[in-house]
Protein backbone atom coordinates (compact mmCIF):
# COMPACT_ATOMS: atom_id res chain seq x y z
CA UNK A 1 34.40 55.35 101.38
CA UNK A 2 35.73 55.26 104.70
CA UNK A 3 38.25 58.03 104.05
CA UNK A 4 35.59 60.65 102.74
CA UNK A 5 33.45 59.83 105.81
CA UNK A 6 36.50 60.56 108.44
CA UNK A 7 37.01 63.55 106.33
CA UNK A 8 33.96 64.45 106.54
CA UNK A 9 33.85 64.23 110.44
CA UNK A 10 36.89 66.25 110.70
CA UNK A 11 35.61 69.50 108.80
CA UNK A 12 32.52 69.49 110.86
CA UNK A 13 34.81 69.15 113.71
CA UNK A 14 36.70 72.36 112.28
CA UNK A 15 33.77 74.01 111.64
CA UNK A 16 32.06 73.45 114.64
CA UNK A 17 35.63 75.32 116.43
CA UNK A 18 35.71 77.64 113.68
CA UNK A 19 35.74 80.58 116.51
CA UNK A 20 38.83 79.00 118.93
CA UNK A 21 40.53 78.42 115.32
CA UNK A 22 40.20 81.58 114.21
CA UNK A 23 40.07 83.80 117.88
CA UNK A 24 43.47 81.71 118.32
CA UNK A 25 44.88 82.43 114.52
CA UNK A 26 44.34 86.28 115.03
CA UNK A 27 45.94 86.14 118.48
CA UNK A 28 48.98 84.09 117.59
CA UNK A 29 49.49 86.35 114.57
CA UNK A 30 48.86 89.60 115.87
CA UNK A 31 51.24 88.96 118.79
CA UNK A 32 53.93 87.49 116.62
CA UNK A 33 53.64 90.62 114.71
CA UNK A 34 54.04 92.56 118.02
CA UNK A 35 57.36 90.70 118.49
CA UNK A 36 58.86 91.45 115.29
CA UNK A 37 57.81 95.11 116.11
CA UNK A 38 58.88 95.65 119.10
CA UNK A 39 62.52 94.24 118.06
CA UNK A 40 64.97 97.41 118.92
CA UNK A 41 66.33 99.40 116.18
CA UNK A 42 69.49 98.37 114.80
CA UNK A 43 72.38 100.86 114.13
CA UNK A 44 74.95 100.43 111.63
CA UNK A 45 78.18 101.76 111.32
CA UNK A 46 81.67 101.30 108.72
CA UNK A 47 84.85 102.40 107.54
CA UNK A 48 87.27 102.04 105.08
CA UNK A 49 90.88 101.33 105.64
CA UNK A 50 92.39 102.90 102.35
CA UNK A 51 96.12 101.17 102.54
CA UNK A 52 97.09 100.73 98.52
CA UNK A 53 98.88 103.54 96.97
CA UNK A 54 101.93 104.24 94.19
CA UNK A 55 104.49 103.35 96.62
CA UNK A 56 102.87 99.98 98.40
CA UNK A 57 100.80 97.56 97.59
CA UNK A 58 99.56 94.79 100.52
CA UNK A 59 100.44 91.62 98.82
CA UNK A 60 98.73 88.40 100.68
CA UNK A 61 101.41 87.19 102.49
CA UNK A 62 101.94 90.47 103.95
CA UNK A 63 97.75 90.64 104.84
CA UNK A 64 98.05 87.24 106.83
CA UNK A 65 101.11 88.78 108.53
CA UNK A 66 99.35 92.09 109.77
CA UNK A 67 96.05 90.15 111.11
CA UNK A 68 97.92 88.29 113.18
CA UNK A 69 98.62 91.15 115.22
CA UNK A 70 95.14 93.47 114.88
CA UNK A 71 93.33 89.92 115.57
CA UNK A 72 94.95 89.74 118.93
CA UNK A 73 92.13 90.11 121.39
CA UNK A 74 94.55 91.15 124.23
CA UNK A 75 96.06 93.69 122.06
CA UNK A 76 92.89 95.20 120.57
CA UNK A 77 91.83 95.41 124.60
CA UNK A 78 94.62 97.37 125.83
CA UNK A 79 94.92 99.88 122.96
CA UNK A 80 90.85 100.01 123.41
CA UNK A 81 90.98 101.24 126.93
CA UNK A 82 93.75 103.82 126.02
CA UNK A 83 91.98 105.72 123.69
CA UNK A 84 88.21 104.67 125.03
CA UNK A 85 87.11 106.70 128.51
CA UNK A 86 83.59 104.85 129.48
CA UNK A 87 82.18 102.22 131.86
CA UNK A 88 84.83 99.10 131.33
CA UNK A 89 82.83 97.02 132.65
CA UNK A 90 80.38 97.17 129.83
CA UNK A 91 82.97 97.76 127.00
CA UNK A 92 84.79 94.73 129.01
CA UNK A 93 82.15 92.46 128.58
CA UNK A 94 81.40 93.57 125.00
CA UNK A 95 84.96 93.15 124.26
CA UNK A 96 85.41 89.27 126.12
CA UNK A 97 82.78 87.70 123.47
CA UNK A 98 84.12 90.08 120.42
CA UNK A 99 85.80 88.14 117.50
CA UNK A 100 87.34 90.91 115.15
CA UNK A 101 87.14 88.70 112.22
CA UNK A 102 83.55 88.98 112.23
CA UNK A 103 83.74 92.85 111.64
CA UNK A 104 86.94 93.35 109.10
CA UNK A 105 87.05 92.39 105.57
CA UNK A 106 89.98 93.09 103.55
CA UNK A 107 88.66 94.21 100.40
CA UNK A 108 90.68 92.59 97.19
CA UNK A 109 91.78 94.40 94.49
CA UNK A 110 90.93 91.58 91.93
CA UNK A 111 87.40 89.86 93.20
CA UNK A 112 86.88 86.19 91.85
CA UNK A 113 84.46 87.49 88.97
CA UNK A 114 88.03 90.12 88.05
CA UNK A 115 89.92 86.96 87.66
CA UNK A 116 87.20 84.67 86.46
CA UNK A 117 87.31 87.37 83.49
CA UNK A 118 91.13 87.41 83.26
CA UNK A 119 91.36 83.70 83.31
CA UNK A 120 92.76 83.73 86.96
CA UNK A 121 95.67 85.41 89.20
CA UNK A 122 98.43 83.71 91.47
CA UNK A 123 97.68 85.02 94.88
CA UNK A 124 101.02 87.12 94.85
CA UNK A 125 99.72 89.22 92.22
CA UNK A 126 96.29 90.12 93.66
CA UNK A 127 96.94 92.56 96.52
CA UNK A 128 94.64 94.24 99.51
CA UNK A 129 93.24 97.61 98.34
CA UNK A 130 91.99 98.49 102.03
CA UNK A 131 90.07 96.85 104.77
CA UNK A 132 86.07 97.34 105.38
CA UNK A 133 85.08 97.78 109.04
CA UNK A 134 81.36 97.55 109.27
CA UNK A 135 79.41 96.55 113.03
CA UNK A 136 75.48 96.38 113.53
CA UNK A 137 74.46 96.40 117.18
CA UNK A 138 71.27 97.83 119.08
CA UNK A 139 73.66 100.25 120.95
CA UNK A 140 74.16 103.05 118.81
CA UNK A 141 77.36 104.86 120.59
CA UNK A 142 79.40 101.09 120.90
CA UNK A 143 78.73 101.21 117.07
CA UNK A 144 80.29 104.19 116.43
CA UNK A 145 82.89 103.74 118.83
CA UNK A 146 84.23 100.54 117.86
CA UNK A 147 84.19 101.18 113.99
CA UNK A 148 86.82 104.50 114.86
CA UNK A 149 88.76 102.56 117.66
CA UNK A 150 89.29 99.43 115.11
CA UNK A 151 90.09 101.65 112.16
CA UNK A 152 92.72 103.35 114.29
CA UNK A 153 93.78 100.00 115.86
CA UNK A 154 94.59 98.80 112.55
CA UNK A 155 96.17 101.06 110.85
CA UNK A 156 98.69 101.18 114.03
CA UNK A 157 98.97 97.76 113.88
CA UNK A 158 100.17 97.93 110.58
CA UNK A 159 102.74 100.82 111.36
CA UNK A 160 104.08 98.62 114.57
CA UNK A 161 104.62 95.48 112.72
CA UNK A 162 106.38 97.60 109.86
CA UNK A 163 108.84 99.62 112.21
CA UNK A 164 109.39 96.41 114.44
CA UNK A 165 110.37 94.48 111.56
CA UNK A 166 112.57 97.02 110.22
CA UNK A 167 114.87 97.79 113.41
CA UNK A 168 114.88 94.03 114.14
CA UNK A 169 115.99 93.08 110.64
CA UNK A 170 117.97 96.31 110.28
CA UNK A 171 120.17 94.99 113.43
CA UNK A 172 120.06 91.28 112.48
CA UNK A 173 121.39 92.11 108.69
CA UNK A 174 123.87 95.13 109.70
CA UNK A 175 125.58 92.23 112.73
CA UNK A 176 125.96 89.68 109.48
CA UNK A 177 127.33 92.64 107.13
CA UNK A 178 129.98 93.27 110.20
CA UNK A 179 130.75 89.74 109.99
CA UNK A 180 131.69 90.08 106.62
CA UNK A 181 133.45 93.01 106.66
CA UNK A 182 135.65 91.51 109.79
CA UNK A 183 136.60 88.40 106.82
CA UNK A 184 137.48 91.06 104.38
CA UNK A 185 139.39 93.22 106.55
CA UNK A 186 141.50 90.01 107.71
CA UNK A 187 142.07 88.75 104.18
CA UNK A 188 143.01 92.42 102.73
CA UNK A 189 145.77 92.66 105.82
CA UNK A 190 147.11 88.92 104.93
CA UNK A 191 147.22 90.20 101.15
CA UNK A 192 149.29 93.34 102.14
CA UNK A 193 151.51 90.91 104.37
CA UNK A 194 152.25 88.77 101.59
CA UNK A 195 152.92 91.52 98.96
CA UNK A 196 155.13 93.53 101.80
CA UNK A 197 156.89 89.42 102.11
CA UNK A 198 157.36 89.71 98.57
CA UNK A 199 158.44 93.06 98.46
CA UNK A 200 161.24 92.15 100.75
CA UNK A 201 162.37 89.23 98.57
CA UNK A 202 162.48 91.45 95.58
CA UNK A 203 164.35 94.03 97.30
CA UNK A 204 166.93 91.23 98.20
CA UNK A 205 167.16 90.34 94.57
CA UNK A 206 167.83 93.94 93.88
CA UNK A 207 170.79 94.21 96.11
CA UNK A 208 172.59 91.05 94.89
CA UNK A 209 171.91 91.77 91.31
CA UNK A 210 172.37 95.67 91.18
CA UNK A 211 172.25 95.63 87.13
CA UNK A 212 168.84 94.42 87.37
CA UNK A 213 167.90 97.52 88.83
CA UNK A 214 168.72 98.92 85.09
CA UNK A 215 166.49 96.59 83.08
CA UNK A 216 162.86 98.29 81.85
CA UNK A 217 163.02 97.02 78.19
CA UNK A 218 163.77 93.48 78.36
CA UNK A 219 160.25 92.30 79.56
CA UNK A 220 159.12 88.97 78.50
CA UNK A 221 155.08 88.33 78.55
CA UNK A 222 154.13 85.00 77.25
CA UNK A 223 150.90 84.14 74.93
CA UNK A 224 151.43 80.82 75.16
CA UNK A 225 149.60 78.67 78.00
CA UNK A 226 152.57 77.73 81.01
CA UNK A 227 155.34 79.57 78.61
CA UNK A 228 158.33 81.48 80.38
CA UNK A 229 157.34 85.04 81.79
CA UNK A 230 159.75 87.23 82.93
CA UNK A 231 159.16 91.11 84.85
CA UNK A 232 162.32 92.14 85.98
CA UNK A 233 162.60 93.20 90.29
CA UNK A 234 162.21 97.13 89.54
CA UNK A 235 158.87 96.41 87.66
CA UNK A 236 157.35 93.79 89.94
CA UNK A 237 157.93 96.47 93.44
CA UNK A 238 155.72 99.08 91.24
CA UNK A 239 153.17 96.39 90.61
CA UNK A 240 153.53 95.73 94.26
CA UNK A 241 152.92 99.10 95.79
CA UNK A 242 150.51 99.58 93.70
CA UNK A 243 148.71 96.84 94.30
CA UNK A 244 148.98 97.63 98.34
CA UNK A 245 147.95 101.06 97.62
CA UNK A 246 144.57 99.50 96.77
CA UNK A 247 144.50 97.03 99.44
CA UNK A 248 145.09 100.00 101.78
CA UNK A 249 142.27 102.08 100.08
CA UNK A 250 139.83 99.42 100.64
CA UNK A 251 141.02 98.80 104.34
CA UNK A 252 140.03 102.50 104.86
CA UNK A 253 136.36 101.83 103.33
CA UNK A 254 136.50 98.58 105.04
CA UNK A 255 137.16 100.37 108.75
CA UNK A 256 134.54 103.33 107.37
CA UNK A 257 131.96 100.69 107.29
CA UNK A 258 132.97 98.88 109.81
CA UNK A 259 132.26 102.29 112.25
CA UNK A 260 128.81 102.58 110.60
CA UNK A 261 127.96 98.82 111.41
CA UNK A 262 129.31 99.05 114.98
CA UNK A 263 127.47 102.12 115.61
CA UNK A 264 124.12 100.89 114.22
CA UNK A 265 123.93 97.57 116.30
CA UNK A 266 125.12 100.05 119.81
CA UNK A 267 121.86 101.67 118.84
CA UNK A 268 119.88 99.03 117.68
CA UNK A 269 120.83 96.62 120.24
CA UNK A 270 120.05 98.98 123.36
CA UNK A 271 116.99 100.06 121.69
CA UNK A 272 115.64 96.48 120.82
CA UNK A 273 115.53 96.12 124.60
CA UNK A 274 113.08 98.86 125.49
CA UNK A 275 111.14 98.00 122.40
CA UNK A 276 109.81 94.88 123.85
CA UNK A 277 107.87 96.49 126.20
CA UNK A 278 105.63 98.48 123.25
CA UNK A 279 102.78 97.15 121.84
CA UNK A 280 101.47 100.06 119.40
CA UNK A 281 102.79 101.85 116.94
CA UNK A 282 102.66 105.60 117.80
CA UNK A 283 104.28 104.55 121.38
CA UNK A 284 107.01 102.71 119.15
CA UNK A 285 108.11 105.68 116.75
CA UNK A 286 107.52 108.16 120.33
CA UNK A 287 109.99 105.95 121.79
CA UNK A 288 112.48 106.09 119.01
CA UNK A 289 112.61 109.74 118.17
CA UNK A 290 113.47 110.29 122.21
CA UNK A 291 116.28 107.06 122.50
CA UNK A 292 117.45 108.42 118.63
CA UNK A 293 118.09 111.76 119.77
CA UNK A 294 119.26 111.30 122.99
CA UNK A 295 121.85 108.37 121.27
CA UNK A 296 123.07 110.78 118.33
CA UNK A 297 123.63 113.91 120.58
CA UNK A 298 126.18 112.52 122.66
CA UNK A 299 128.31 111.60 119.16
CA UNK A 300 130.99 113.55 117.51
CA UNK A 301 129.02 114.98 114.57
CA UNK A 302 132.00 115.98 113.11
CA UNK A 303 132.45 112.88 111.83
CA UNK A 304 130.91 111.92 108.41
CA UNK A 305 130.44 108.05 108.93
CA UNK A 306 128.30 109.32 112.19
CA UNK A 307 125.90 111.82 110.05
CA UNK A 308 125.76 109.16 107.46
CA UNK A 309 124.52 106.56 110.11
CA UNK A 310 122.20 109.41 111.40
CA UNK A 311 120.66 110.30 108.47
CA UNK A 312 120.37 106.67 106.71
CA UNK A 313 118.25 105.47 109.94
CA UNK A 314 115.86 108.67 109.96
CA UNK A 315 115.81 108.66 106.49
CA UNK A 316 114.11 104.72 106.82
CA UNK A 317 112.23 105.21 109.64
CA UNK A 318 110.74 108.17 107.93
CA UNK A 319 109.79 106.32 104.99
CA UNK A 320 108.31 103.93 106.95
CA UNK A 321 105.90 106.80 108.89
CA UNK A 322 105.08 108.10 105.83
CA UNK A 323 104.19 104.86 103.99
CA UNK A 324 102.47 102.86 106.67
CA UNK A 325 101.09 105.40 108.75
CA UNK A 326 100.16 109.05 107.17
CA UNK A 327 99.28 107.51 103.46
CA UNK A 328 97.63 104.71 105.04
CA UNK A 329 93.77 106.95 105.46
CA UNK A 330 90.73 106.26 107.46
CA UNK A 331 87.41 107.20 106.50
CA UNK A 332 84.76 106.41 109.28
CA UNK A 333 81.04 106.83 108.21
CA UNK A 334 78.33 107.98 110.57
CA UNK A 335 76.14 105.89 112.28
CA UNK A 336 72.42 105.11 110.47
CA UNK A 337 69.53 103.05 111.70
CA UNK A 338 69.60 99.92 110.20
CA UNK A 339 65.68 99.38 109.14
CA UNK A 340 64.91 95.77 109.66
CA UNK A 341 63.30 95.02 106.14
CA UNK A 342 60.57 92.14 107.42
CA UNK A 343 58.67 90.60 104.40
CA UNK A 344 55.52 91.15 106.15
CA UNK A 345 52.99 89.50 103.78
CA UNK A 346 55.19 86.30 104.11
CA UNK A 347 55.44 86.77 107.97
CA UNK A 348 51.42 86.62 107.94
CA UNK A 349 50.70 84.37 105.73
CA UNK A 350 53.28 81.58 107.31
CA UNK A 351 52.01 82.82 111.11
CA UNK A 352 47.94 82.22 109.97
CA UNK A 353 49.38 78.97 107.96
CA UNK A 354 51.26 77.31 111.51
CA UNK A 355 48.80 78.80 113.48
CA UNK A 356 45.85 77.20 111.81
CA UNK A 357 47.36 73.89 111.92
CA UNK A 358 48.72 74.05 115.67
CA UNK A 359 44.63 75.45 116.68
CA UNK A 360 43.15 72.73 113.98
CA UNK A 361 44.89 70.25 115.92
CA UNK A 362 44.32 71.67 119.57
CA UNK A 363 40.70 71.71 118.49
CA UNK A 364 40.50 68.10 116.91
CA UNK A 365 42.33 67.23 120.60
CA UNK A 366 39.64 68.79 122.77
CA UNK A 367 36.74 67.87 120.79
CA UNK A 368 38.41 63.56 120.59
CA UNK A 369 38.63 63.94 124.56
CA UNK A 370 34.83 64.88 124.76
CA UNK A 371 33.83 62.00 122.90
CA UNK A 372 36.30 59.54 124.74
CA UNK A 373 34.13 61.11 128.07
């Protein structure tokens, strides 16, 4: 009884500040709705990194690899400001709060519903189709300039960490093959100096047993396991210069190679040096077509091993251009407004709902502070 009577009491109360509630509802609401409204327009802008294609495929591995490098604040800056002319200090403070994650997806070429379907995929055999670059801001040129200057950034990042990688593991694996070939070219000359020792022991036998020199027929060669064998002298030198013939033969391949390892790491190795100093790939390859052709045009040409080095390292680094950089395609979309799609009848009805609660109870406040006078 006591309840209906309070509530009672508080719906006259209501009623009786039925114009504050409602003057106060309307007010609230319309100037919430003038908020929203007044909100400024939102551009949008994206692009698509297009890096899959017949000849490479961006496994995972190779994805976490890349980012490392087109995440690198400090990098993205400095290529930013080389290909953006504008206020700095605005792009500069843009740039100081930026976190690239935020705006590049790589886009998968099995999603989880592919491989929910196909009962699952080791992450080695899903691979990175391309990369999405999409940014919403109120500035409408920053938009469109970012999404080209990332786009670019990327795909050079990609083309840096490829031809870095090559001429550093190009130099690393050709000093290890020279290694090797020094071992080979030692053990092939301590072959020939045995078989030229034995040589000279045969020849001795020769000269004290000059009839020997006459036996071709008589050859003894076992079947049986630690039986006699027998070659006579004359026999055994053929073997014998035959066998250095080869030995010979293979130390000329052995010193061919050996040129073509010496002369890549006196390239390599001077041109590893000014390399550190280049952060982006179109400065990199610019860099090696000038040191490449300024190296190779002070060499005798005339000799093959030199035109094979020549052509082997263009022939790479060419491949690499063409992989990484030219196939690797950039498609940057316009800039549109990005409408922002408010649910308006829910925006009203939850403004008059708080509002009429937050007035009710302003109202119930004034009207308990009369009575208490």
């Amino acid at each position: 009884m006591d309840g209906e009577i309070y509530l009672i009491e508080l719906f006259k109360v209501l009623w009786k500040k039925k114009i504050f509630i409602i003057s106060g509802m309307v007010v609230f609401s319309v100037l919430t709705l003038i908020f929203f409204l007044l909100q400024p327009l939102q551009y949008q802008s994206s692009g698509f990194l297009a890096i899959a294609s017949d000849s490479y495929k961006m496994s995972l591995p190779d994805y976490k690899e890349a980012s490392s490098v087109f995440f690198d604040k400090k990098l993205f800056e400095h290529y930013f400001f080389s290909e953006v002319k504008g206020p700095k200090k605005e792009w500069k403070t843009f740039l100081k709060q930026l976190l690239l994650s935020k705006y590049v997806k790589p886009v998968y070429a099995y999603t989880k519903e592919d491989q929910e379907k196909i009962g699952g995929l080791k992450d080695m055999e899903n691979y990175i189709m391309g990369i999405q670059i999409s940014m919403k801001n109120k500035d409408r040129n920053l938009v469109k300039t970012f999404v080209t200057v990332i786009g670019k950034f990327i795909r050079d990042s990609i083309f840096y960490q490829k031809l870095r990688g090559f001429i550093i593991s190009e130099f690393d694996n050709t000093e290890i093959n020279l290694k090797t070939l020094n071992k080979e070219e030692l053990s092939s000359l301590f072959a020939i100096s045995l078989l030229n020792e034995k040589k000279s022991m045969l020849n001795h036998i020769l000269q004290k047993y000059k009839n020997s020199q006459k036996i071709y027929e008589k050859q003894i060669i076992p079947i049986e396991k630690n039986s006699y064998q027998y070659l006579s002298p004359i026999v055994q030198l053929i073997g014998i210069e035959s066998q250095i013939t080869d030995l010979k033969i293979k130390l000329l391949k052995i010193k061919r190679e050996k040129k073509k390892a010496e002369l890549i790491i006196e390239f390599l190795g001077k041109f590893i040096e000014h390399m550190n100093n280049v952060k982006r790939g179109d400065q990199l390859l610019k860099l090696w077509n000038k040191e490449f052709k300024k190296f190779f045009s002070n060499k005798n040409k005339e000799d093959s091993w030199v035109r094979e080095v020549e052509w082997s390292l263009k022939a790479s680094v060419l491949d690499i251009q063409d992989k990484f950089y030219k196939k690797i395609g950039f498609f940057a979309g316009g800039v549109s407004v990005k409408s922002q799609k408010l649910p308006v009848k829910k925006i009203i009805i939850l403004v008059l709902f708080f509002s009429f609660l937050l007035f009710s109870f302003v109202a119930l406040l004034i009207e308990g502070n009369k009575k208490e006078k």
